[in-house]
C-alpha atoms as a PDB file:
ATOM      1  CA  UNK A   1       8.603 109.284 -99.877  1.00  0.00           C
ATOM      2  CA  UNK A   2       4.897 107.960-100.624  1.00  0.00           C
ATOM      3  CA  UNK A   3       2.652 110.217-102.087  1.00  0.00           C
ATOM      4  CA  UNK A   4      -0.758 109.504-101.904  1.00  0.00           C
ATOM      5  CA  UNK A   5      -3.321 111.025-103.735  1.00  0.00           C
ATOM      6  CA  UNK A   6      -6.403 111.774-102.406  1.00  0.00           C
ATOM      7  CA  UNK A   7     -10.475 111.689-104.346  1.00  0.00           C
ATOM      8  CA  UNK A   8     -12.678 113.913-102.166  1.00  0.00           C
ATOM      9  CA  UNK A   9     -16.192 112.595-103.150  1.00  0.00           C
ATOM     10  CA  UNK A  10     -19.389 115.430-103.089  1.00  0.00           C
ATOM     11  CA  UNK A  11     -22.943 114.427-104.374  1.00  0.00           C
ATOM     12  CA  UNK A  12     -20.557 111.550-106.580  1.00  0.00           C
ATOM     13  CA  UNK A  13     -18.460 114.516-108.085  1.00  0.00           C
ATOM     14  CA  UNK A  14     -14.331 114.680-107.858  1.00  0.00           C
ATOM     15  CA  UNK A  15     -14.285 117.553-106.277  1.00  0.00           C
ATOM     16  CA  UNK A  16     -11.760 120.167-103.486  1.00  0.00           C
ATOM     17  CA  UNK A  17     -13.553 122.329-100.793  1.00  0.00           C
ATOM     18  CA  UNK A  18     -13.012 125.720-100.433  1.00  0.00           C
ATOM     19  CA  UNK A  19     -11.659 126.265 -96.721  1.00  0.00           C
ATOM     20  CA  UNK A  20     -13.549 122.755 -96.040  1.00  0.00           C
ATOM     21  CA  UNK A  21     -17.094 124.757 -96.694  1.00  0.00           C
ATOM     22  CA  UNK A  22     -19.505 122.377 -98.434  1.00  0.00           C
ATOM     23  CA  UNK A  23     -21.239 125.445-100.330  1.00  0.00           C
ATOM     24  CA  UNK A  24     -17.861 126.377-102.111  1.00  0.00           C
ATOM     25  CA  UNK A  25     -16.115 123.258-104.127  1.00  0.00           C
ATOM     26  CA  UNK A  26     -14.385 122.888-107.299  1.00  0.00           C
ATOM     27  CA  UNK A  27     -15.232 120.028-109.664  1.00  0.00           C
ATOM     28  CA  UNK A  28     -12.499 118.405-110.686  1.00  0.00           C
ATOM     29  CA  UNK A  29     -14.055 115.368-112.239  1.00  0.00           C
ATOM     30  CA  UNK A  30     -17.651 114.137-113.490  1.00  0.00           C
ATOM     31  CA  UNK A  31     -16.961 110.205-112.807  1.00  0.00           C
ATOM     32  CA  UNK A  32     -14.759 109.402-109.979  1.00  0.00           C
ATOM     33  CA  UNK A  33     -13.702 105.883-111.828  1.00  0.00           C
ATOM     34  CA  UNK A  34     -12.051 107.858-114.282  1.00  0.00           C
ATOM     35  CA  UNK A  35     -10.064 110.293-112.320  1.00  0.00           C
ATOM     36  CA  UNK A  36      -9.231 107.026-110.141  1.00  0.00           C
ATOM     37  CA  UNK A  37      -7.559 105.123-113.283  1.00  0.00           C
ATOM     38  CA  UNK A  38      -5.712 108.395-114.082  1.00  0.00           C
ATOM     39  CA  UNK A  39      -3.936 107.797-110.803  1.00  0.00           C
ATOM     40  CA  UNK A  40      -3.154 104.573-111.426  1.00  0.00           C
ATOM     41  CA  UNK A  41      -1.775 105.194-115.121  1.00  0.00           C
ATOM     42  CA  UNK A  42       0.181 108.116-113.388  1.00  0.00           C
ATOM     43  CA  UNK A  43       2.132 105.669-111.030  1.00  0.00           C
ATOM     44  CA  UNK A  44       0.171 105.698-107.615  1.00  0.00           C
ATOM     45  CA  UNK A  45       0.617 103.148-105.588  1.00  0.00           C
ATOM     46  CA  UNK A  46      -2.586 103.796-102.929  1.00  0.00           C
ATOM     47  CA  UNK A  47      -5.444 106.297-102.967  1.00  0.00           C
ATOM     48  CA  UNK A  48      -7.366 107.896-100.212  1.00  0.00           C
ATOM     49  CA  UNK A  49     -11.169 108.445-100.559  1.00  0.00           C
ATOM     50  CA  UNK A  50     -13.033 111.074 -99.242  1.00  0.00           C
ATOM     51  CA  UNK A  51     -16.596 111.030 -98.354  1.00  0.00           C
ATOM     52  CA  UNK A  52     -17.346 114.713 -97.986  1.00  0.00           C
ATOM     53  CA  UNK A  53     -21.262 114.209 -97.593  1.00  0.00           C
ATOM     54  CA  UNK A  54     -20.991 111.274 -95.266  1.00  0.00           C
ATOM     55  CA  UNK A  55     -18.548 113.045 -93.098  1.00  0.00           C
ATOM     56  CA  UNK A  56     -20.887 116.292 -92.843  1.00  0.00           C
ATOM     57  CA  UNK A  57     -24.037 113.597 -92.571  1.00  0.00           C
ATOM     58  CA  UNK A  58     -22.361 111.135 -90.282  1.00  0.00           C
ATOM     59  CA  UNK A  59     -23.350 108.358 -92.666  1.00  0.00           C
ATOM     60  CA  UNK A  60     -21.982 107.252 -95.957  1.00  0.00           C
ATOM     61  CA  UNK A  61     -23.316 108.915 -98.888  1.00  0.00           C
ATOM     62  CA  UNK A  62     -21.797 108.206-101.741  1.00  0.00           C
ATOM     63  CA  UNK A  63     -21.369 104.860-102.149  1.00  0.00           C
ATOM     64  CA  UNK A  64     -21.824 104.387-105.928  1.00  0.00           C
ATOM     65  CA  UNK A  65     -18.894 106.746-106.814  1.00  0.00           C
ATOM     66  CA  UNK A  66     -16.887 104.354-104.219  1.00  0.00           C
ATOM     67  CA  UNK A  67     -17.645 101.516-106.070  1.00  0.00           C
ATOM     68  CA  UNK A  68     -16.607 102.851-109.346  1.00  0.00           C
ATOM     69  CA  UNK A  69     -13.486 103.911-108.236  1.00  0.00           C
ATOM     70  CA  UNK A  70     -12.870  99.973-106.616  1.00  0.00           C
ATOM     71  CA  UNK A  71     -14.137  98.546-109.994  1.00  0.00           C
ATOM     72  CA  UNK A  72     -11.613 100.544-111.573  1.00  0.00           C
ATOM     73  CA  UNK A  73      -9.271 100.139-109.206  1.00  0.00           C
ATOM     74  CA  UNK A  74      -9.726  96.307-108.792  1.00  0.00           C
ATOM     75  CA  UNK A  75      -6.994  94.652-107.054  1.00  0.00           C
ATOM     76  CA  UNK A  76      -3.511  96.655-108.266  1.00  0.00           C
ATOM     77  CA  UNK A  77      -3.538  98.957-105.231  1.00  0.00           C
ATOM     78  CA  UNK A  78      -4.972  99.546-102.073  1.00  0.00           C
ATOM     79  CA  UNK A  79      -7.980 102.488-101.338  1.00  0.00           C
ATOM     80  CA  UNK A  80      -8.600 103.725 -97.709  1.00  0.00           C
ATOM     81  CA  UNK A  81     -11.850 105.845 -97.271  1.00  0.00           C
ATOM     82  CA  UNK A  82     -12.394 108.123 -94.756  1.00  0.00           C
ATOM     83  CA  UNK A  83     -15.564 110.496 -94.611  1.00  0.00           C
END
């Protein structure tokens, strides 16, 4: 079995929704890059990114918390986004 953790993204926070309401989220993380290379030094072999404000907006939002997580990320696993 794969496991494959997911970052849900909100205003560039690490963050889980409440019931998916946008008005009640947890932060789980300040700087997406870093909870990103936690997963990697914890064994993942993928992550799944989740635009929470683009998928409410219908646009993407946040953008620069996507590209720290691929900086961090580089090349050592693959990152689907969805949002």
């Amino acid at each position: 079995m794969l496991l494959i953790p997911a970052i849900d993204l909100k205003d560039g926070h690490c963050v889980r929704l409440k019931q998916g309401d946008m008005d009640q989220s947890t932060t789980f993380g300040e700087d997406p890059g870093v909870m990103a290379r936690q997963w990697v030094t914890k064994g993942a072999r993928r992550l799944h990114l989740v635009d929470l404000n683009g998928a409410f907006a219908g646009r993407p939002i946040n953008e620069p918390a996507i590209k720290s997580i691929l900086r961090e990320v580089g090349d050592r696993i693959p990152v689907q986004l969805g949002g």
